[in-house]
Protein backbone atom coordinates (compact mmCIF):
# COMPACT_ATOMS: atom_id res chain seq x y z
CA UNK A 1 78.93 132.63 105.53
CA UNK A 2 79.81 136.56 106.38
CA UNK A 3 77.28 139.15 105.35
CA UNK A 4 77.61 140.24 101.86
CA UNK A 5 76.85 143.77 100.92
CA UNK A 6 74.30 144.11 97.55
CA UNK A 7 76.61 147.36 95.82
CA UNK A 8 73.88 148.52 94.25
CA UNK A 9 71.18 148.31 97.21
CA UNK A 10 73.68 149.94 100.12
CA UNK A 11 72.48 154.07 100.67
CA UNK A 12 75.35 153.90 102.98
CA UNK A 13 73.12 155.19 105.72
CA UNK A 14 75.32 153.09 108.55
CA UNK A 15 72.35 151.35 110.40
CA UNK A 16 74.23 148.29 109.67
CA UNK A 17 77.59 149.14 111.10
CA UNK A 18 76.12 151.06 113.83
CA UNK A 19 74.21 147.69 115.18
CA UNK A 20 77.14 145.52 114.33
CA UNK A 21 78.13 144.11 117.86
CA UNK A 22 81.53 143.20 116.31
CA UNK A 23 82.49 146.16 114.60
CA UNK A 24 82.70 144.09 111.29
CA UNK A 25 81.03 146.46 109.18
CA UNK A 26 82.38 149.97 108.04
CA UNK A 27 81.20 152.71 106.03
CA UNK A 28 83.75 154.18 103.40
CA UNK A 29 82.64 156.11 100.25
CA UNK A 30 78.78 155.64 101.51
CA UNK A 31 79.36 152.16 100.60
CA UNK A 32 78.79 149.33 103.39
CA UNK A 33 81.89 146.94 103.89
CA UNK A 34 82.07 143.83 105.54
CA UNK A 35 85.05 142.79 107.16
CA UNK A 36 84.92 138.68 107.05
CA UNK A 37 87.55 137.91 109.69
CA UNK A 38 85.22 140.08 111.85
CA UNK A 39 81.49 139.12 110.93
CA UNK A 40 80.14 136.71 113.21
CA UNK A 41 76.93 135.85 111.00
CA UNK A 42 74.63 137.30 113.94
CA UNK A 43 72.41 138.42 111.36
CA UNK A 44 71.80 142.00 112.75
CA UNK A 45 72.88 144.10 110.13
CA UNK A 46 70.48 142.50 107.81
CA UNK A 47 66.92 142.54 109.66
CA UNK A 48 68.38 146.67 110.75
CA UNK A 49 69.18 147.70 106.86
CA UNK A 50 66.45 149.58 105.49
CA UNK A 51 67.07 149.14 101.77
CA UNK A 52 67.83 145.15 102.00
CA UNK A 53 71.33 145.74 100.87
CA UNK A 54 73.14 143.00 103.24
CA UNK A 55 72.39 139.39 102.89
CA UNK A 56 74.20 136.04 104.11
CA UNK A 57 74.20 134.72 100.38
């Protein structure tokens, strides 16, 4: 399953996108976005976000 952005956990900060070795992940409106056709479930973004905000559930 991709990894899911928690709304109400994401600073926007862009750790996540910046780690992302597929470019799945985008930062619009300081909101994190995952692009599904993209993510590769590496895992990345969530052990890099500081605020817990991504998870693969």
């Amino acid at each position: 399953m991709p990894a899911f952005v928690v709304r109400d956990l994401c600073a926007g900060c862009g750790a996540c996108a910046e780690v992302c070795p597929y470019k799945a992940i985008t930062v619009t409106a300081r909101l994190a976005v995952v692009d599904p056709g993209l993510c590769r479930e590496c895992e990345e973004c969530i052990f890099i976000c500081p605020n817990g905000a991504i998870t693969a559930a």
